[in-house]
C-alpha atoms as a PDB file:
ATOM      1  CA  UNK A   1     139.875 126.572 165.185  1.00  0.00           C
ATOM      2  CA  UNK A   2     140.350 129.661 167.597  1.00  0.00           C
ATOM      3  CA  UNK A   3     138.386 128.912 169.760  1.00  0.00           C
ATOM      4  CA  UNK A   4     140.678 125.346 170.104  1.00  0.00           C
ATOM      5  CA  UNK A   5     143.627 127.509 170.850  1.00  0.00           C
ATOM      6  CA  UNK A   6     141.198 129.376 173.453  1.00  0.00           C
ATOM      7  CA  UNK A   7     140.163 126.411 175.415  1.00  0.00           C
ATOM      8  CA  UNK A   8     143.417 124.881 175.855  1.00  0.00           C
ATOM      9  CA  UNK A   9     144.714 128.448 176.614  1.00  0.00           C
ATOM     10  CA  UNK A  10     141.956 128.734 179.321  1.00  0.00           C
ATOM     11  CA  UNK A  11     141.836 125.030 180.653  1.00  0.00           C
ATOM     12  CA  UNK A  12     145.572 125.502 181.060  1.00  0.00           C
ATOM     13  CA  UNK A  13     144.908 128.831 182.977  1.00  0.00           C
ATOM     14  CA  UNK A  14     142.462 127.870 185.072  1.00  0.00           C
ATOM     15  CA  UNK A  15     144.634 124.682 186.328  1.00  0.00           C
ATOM     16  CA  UNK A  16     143.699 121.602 184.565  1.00  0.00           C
ATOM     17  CA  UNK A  17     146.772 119.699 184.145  1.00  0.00           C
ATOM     18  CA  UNK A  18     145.103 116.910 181.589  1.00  0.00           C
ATOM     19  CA  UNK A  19     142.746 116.582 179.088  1.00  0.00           C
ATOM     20  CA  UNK A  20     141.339 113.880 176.959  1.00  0.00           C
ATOM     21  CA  UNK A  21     140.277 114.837 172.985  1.00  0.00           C
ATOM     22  CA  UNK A  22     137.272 113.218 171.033  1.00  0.00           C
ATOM     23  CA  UNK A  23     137.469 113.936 167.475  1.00  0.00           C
ATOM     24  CA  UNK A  24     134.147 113.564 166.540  1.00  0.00           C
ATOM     25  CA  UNK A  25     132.109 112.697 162.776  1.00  0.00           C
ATOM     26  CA  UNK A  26     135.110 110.600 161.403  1.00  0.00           C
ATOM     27  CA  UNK A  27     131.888 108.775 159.570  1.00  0.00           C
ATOM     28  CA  UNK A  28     132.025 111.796 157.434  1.00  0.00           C
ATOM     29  CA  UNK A  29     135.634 111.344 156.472  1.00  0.00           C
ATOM     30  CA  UNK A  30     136.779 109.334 153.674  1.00  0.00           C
ATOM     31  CA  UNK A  31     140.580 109.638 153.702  1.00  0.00           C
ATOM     32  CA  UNK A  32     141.887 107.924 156.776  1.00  0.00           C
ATOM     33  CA  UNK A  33     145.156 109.716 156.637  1.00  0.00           C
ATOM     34  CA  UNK A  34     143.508 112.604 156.689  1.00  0.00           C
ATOM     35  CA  UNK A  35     142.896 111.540 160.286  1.00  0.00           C
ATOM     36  CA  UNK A  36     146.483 110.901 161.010  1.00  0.00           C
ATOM     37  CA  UNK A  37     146.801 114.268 160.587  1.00  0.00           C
ATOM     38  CA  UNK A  38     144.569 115.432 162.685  1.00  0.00           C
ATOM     39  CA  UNK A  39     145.721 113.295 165.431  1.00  0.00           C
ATOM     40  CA  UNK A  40     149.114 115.050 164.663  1.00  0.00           C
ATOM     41  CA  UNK A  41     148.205 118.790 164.538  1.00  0.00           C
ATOM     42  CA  UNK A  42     146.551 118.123 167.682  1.00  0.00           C
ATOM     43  CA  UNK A  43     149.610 116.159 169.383  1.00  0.00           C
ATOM     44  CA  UNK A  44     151.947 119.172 168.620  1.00  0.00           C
ATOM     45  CA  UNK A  45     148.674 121.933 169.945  1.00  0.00           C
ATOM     46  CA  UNK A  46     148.768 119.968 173.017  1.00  0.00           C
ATOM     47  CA  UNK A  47     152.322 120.064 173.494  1.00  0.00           C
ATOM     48  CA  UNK A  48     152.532 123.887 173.051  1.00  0.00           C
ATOM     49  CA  UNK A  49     149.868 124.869 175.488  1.00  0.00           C
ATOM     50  CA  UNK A  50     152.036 122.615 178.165  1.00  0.00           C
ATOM     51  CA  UNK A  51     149.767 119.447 177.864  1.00  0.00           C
ATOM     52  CA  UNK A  52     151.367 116.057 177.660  1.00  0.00           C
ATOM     53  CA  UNK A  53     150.746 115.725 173.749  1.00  0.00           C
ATOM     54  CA  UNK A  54     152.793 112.444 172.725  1.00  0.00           C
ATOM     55  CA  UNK A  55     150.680 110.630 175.470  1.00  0.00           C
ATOM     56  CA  UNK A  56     147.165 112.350 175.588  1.00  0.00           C
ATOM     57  CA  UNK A  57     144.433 109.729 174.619  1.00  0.00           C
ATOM     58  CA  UNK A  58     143.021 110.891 171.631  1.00  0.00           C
ATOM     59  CA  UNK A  59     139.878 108.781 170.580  1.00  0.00           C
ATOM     60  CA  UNK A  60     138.305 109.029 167.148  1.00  0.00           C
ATOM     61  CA  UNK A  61     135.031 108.210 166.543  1.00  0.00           C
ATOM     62  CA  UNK A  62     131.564 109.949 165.784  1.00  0.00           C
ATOM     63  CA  UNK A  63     128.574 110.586 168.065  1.00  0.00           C
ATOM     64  CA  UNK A  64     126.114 109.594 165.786  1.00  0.00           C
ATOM     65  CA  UNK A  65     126.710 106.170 164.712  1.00  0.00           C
ATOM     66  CA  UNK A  66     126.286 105.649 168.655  1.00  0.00           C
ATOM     67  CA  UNK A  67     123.137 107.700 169.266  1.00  0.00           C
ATOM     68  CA  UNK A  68     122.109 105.609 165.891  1.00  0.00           C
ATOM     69  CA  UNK A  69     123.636 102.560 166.769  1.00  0.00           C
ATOM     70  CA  UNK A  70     125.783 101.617 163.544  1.00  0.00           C
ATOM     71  CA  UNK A  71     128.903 101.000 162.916  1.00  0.00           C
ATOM     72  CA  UNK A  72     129.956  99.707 166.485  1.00  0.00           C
ATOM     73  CA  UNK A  73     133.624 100.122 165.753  1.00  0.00           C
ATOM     74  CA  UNK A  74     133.552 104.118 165.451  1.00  0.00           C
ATOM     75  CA  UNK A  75     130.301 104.488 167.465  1.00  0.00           C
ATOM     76  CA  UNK A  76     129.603 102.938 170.999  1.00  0.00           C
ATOM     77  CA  UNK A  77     132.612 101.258 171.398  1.00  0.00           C
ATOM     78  CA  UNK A  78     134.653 104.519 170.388  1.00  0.00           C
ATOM     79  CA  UNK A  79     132.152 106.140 173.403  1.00  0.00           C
ATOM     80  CA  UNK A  80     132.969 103.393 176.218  1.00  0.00           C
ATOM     81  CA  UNK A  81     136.950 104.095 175.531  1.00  0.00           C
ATOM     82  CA  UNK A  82     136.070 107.818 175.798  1.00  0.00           C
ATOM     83  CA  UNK A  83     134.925 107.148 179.283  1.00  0.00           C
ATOM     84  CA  UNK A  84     137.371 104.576 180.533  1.00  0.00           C
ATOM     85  CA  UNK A  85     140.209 107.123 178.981  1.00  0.00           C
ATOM     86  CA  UNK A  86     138.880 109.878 181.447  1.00  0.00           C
ATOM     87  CA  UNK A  87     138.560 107.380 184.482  1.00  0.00           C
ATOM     88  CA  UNK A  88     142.334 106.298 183.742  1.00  0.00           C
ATOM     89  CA  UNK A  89     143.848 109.835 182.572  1.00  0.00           C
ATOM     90  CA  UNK A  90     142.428 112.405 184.185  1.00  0.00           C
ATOM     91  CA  UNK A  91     143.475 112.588 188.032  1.00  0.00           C
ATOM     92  CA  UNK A  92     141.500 113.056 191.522  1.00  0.00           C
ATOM     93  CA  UNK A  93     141.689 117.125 192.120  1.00  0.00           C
ATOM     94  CA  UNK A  94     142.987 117.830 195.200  1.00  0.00           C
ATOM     95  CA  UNK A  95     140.214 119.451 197.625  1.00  0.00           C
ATOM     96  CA  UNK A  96     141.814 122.303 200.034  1.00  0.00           C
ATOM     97  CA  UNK A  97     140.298 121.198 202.690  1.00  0.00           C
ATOM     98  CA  UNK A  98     142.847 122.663 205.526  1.00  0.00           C
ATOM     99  CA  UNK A  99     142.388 126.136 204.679  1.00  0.00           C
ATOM    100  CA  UNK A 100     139.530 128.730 205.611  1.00  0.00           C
ATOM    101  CA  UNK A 101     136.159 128.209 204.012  1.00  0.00           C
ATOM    102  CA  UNK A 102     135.549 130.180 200.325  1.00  0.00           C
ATOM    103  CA  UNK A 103     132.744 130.116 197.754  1.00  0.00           C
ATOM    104  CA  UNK A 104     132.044 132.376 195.050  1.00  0.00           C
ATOM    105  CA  UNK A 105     128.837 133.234 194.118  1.00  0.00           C
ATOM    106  CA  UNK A 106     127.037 132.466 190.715  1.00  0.00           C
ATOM    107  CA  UNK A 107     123.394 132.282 191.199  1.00  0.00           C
ATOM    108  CA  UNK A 108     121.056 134.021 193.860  1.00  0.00           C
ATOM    109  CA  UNK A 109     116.967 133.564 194.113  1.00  0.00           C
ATOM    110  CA  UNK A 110     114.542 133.383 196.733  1.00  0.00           C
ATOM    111  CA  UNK A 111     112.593 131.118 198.453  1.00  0.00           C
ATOM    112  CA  UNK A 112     109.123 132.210 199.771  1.00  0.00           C
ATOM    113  CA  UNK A 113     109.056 131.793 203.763  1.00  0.00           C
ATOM    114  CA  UNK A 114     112.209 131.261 204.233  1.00  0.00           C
ATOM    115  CA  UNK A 115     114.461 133.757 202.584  1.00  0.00           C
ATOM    116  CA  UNK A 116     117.799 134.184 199.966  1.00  0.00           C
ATOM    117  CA  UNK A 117     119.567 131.362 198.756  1.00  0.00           C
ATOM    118  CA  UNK A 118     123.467 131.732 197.308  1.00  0.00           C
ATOM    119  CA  UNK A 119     124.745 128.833 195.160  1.00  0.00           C
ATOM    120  CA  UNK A 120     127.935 128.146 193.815  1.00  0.00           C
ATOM    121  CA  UNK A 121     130.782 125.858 194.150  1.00  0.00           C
ATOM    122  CA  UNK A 122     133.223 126.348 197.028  1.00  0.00           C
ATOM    123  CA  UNK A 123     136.461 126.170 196.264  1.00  0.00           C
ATOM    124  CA  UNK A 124     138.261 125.500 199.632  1.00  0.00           C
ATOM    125  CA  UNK A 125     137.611 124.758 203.326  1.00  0.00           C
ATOM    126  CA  UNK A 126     134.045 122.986 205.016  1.00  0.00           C
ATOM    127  CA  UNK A 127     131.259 124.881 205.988  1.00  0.00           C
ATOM    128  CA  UNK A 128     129.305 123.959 208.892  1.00  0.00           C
ATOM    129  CA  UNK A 129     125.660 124.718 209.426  1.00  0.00           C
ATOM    130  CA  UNK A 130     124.552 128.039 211.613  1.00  0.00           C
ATOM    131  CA  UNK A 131     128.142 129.261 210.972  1.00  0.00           C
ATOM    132  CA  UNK A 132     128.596 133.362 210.459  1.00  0.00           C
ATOM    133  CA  UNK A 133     129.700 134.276 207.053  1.00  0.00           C
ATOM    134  CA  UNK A 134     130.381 137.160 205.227  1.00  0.00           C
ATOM    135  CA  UNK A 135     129.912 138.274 201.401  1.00  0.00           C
ATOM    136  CA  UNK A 136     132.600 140.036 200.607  1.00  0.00           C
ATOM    137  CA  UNK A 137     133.001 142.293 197.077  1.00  0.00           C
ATOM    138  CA  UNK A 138     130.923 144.421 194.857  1.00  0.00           C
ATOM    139  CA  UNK A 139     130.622 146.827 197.697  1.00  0.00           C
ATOM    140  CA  UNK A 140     132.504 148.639 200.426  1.00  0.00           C
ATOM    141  CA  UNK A 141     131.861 146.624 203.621  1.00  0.00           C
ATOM    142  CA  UNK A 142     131.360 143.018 203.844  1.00  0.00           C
ATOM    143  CA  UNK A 143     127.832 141.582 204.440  1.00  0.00           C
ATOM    144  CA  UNK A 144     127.483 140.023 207.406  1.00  0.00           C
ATOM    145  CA  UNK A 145     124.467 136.877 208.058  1.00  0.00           C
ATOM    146  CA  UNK A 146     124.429 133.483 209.214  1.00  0.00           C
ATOM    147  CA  UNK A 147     123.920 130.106 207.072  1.00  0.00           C
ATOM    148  CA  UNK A 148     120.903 128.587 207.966  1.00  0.00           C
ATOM    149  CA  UNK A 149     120.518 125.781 205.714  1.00  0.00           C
ATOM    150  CA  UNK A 150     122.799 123.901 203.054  1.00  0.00           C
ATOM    151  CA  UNK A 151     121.526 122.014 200.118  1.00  0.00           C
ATOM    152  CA  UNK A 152     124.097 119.909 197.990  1.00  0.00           C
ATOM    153  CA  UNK A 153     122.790 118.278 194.972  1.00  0.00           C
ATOM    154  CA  UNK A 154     118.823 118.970 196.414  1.00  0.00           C
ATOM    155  CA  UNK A 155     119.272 117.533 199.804  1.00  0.00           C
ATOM    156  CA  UNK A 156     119.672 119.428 203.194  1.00  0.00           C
ATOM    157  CA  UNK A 157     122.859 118.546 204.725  1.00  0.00           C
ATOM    158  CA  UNK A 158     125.105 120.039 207.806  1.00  0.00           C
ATOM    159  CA  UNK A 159     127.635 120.619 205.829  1.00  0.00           C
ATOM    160  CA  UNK A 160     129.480 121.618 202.894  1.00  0.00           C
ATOM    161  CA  UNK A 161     132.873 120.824 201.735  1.00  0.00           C
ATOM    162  CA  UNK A 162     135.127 121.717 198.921  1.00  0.00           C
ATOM    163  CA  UNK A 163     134.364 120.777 195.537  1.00  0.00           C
ATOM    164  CA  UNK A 164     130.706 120.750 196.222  1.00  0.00           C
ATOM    165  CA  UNK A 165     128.478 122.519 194.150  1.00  0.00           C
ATOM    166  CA  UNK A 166     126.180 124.054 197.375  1.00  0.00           C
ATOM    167  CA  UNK A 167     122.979 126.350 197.954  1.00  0.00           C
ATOM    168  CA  UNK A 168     123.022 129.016 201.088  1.00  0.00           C
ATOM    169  CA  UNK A 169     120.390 129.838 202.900  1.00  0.00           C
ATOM    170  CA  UNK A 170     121.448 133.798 204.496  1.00  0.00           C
ATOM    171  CA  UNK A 171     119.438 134.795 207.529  1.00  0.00           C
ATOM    172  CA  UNK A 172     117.952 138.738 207.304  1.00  0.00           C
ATOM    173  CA  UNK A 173     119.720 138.936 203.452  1.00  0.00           C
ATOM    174  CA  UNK A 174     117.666 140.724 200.777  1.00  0.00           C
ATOM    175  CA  UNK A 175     117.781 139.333 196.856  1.00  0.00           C
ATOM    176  CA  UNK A 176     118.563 142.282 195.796  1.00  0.00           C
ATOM    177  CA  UNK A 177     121.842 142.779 198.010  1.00  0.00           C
ATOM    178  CA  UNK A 178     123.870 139.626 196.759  1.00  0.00           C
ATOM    179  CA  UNK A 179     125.599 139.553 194.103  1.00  0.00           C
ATOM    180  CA  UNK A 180     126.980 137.488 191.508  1.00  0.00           C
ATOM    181  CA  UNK A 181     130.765 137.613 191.984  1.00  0.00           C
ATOM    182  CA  UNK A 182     130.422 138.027 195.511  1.00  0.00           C
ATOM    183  CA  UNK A 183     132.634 135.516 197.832  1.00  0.00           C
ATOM    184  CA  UNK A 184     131.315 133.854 200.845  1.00  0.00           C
ATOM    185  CA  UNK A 185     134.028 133.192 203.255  1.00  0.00           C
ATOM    186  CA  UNK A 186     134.506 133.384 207.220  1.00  0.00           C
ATOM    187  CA  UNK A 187     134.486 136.129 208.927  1.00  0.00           C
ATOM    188  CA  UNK A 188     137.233 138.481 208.467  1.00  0.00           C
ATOM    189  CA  UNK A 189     138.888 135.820 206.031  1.00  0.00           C
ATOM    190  CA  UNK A 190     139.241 138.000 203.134  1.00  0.00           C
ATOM    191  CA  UNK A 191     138.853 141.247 201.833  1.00  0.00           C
ATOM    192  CA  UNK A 192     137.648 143.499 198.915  1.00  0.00           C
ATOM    193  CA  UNK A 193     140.202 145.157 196.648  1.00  0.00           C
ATOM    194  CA  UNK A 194     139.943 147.950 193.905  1.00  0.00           C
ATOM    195  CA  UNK A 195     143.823 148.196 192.652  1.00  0.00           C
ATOM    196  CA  UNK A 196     146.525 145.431 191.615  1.00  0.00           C
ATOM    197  CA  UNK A 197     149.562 144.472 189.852  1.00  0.00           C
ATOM    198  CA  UNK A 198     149.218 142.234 187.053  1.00  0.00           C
ATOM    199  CA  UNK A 199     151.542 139.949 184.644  1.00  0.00           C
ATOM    200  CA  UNK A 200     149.400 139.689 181.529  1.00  0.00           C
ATOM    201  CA  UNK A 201     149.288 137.645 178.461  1.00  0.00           C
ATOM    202  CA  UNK A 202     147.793 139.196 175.399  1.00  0.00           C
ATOM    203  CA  UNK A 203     145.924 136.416 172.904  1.00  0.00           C
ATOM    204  CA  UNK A 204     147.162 136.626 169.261  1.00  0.00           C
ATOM    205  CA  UNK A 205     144.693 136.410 166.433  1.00  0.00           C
ATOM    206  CA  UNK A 206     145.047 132.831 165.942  1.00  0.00           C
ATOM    207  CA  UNK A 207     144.239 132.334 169.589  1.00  0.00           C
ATOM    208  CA  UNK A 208     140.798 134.160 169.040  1.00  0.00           C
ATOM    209  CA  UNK A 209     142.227 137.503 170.465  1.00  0.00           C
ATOM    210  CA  UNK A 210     142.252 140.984 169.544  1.00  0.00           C
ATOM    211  CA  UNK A 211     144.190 141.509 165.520  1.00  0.00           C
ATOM    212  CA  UNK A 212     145.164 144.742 167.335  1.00  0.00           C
ATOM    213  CA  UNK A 213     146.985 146.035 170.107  1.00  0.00           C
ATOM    214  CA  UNK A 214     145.982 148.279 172.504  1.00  0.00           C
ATOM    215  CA  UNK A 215     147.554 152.120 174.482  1.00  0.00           C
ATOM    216  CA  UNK A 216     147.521 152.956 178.131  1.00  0.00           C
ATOM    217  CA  UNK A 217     144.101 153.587 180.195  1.00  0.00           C
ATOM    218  CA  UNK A 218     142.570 150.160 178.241  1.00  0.00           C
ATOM    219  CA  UNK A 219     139.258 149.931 179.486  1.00  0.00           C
ATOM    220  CA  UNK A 220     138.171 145.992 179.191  1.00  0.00           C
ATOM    221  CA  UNK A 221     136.115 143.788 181.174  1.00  0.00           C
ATOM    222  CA  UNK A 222     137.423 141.661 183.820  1.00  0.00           C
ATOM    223  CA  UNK A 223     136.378 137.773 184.689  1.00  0.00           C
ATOM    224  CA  UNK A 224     137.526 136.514 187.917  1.00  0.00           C
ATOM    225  CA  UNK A 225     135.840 133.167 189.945  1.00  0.00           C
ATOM    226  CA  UNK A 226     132.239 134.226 189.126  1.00  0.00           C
ATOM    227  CA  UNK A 227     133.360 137.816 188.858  1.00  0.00           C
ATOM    228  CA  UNK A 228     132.888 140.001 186.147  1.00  0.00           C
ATOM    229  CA  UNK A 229     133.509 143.674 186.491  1.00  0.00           C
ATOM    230  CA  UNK A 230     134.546 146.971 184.277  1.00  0.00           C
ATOM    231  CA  UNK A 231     138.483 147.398 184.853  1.00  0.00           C
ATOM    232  CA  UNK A 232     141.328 149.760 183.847  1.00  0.00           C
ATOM    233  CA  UNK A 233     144.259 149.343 182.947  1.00  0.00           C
ATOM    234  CA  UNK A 234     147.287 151.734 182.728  1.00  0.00           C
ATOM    235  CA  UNK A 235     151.432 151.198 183.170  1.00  0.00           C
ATOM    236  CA  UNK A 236     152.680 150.724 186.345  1.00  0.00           C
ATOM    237  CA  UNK A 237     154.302 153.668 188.224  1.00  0.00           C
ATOM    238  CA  UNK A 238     157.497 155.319 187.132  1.00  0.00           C
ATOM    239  CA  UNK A 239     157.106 153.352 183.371  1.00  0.00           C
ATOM    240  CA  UNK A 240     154.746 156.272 182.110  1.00  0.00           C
ATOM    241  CA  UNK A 241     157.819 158.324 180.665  1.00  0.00           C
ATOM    242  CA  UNK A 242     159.256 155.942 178.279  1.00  0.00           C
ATOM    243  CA  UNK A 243     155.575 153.754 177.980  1.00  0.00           C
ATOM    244  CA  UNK A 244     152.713 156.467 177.386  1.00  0.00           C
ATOM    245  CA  UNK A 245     152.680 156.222 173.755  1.00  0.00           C
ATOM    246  CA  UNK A 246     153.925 152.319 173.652  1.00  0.00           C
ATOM    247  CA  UNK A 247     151.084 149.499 172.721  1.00  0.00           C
ATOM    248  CA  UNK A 248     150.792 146.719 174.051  1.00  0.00           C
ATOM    249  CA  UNK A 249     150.305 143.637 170.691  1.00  0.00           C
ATOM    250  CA  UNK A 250     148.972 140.155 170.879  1.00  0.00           C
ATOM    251  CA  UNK A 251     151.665 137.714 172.199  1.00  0.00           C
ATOM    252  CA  UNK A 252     153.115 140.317 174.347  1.00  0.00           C
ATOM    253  CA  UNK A 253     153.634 139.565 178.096  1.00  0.00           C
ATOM    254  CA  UNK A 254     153.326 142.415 180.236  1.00  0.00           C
ATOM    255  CA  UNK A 255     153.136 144.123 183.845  1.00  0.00           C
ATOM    256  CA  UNK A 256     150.197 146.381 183.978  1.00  0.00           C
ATOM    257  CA  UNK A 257     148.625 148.159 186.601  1.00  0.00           C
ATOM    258  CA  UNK A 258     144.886 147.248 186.729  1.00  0.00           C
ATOM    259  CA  UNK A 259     141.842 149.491 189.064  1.00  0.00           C
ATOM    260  CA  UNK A 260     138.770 147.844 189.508  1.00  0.00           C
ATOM    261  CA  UNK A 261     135.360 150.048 189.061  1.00  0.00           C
ATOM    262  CA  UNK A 262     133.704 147.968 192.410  1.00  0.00           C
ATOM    263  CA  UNK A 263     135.900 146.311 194.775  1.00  0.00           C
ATOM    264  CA  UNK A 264     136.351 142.045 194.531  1.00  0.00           C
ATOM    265  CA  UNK A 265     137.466 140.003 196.947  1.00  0.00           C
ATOM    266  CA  UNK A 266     140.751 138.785 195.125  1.00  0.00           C
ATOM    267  CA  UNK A 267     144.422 137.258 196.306  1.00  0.00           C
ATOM    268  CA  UNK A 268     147.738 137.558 195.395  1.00  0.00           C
ATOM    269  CA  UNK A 269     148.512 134.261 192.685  1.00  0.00           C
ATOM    270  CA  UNK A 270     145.283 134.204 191.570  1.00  0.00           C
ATOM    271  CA  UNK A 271     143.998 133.912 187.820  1.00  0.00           C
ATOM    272  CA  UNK A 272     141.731 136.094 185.566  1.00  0.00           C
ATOM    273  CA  UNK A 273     140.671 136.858 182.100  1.00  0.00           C
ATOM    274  CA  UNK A 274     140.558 139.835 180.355  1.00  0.00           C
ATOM    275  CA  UNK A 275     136.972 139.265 177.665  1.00  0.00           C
ATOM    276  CA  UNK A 276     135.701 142.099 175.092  1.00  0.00           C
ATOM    277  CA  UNK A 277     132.975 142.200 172.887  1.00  0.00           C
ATOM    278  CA  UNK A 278     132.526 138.393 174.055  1.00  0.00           C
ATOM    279  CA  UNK A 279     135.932 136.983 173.326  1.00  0.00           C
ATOM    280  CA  UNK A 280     138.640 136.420 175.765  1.00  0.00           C
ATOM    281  CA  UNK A 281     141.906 138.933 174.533  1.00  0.00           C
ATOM    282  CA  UNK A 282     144.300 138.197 177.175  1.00  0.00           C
ATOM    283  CA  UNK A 283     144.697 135.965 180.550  1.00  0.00           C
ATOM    284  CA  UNK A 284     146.915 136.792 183.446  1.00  0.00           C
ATOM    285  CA  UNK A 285     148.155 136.540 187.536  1.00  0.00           C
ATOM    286  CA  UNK A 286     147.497 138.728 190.580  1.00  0.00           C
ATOM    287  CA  UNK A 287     151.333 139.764 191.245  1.00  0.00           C
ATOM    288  CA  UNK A 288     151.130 142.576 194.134  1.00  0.00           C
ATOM    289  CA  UNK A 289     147.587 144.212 195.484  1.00  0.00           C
ATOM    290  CA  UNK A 290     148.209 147.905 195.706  1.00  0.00           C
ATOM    291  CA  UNK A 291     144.263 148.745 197.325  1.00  0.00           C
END
C-alpha cells in the first residue's frame, strides 16, 4: 500500500536503521504461496528504502487466533517470536548524552497551584532540577523560566535524561505562551530561524505523494520535531533565470530555498517533512541556514 512505501520512507528519514514486519490475518489466506510472495515483495521494499531486506525477520501470523486462542502455530506462538525478534534485531539507540540539553515540546496544560507543565521527549543532554531554560521558537525572543519540577513516567525525579519521555514544570510561564513546537534547551544553546537551504525529496504517487508537481513560491506545511508551521518555498538565489517557470515532479531531488512564517529553533543536518492536505509529499535535510 502507499502508505507502506510512506512508513519505510519516514522510519528511514527519521533514523531507524531496523525494522521487524508482522504480516498479519494469514488465517484468512488459503494459498500458502501466496504468502511466499508476500514475504518476497516485502524483502525487495525493504531493500530499496536501504533496510537490510534478505535478513529482516519477517513473522507471519494473525492477531486473532492469539487474542482467540486457536491455532497456536499462527497465533501466540507467531506473537512470542514477534517479541523475541525485536529484543534480538532491533539495537540499543544511542542516547546523546555529552551534548547540551534539548526537548521539543508536544503537549502543554496546567496544573492548579502550581503552574504550566511542558512534556515531551528530550532528545539529547540531562536536565537537572532548578536549572534555567529557555523556549526557544514560534516567536522572536526566547522565553526565559526556571524548571521547578520533573515528572518521568508520573513520578517526581531530579532529573531528566535523554530518551525520556518528561513533564516541566516552568516557574512565572503562562499556558497560553508555550507552544507546541517550541524547544526547551539551555540558555543561549540554540536559536530561532525563519530562512534555510534545503535538499528535498519529492514522494511519487506510489509513495502516497502528490500525482503532480509543483512551480516556484510552493506554499506547504512544514513538520519538524514537534513542529509544524506554514512555509515557502522558492529557488535558491541566482537559479530564478533559467528555474521560474521549471516544476519541480515526484521523484525529483532538489535544492530549494525554504522561509518559515514564525521562526523554529532548527540546525544545520537536521530532518523534516513537507505534509499537505494530510499526506506527507516530500522529506528533506537542513543544508545551510540563511536567517
Amino acid at each position: 500500500m502507499p502508505q507502506t512505501r510512506e512508513h519505510l520512507l519516514l522510519a528511514r528519514q527519521v533514523g531507524v536503521k531496523r525494522i521487524v514486519v508482522f504480516v498479519n490475518k494469514v488465517d484468512a489466506v488459503e494459498d500458502k504461496e501466496m504468502l511466499e510472495l508476500v514475504e518476497m515483495e516485502m524483502r525487495e521494499l525493504l531493500s530499496t528504502y536501504g533496510f537490510e531486506g534478505d535478513d529482516t525477520p519477517i513473522i507471519l501470523g494473525s492477531a486473532l487466533c492469539a487474542i482467540e486462542g486457536r491455532q497456536p502455530d499462527i497465533g501466540v506462538e507467531k506473537i512470542d517470536e514477534l517479541l523475541e525478534a525485536v529484543d534480538t534485531w532491533i539495537p540499543q539507540p544511542e542516547r546523546q548524552m555529552d551534548k547540551p540539553f534539548l526537548m521539543s515540546v508536544e503537549d502543554v496544560f496546567s496544573i492548579p497551584g502550581r503552574g504550566t507543565v511542558a512534556s515531551g521527549r528530550v532528545e539529547r543532554g540531562v536536565l537537572k532540577k532548578d536549572s534555567e531554560v529557555e523556549l526557544v521558537g514560534k516567536n522572536k525572543a526566547p522565553i526565559k523560566t526556571k524548571v521547578t519540577d520533573i515528572e518521568t513516567f508520573k513520578k517526581s525525579c531530579d532529573e531528566s535524561r535523554a530518551g525520556d519521555n518528561s513533564g516541566l514544570l516552568l516557574r512565572g510561564v503562562k499556558r497560553e505562551d508555550v507552544i507546541r513546537g517550541m524547544i526547551i534547551s539551555l540558555p543561549g544553546k540554540c536559536k530561532a530561524h525563519t530562512k534555510f537551504l534545503t535538499s528535498m525529496y519529492v514522494l511519487t504517487k506510489e509513495e502516497g505523494g502528490r500525482h503532480t508537481g509543483f512551480h516556484n513560491n510552493y506554499k506547504p506545511q512544514l513538520y519538524i520535531r514537534t513542529a509544524d508551521e506554514a512555509a515557502h518555498l522558492t529557488w535558491p538565489e541566482g537559479s530564478e533565470g533559467e528555474k521560474e517557470d521549471s516544476m519541480v515532479m515526484p521523484g525529483d531531488n532538489v535544492e530549494m530555498t525554504c522561509a518559515l512564517h514564525k521562526p523554529l529553533a532548527i540546525e544545520q543536518g537536521q530532518r523534516f517533512n513537507i505534509r499537505e492536505g494530510g499526506r506527507t509529499v516530500a522529506t528533506g535535510l537542513i543544508t545551510r541556514i540563511l536567517e
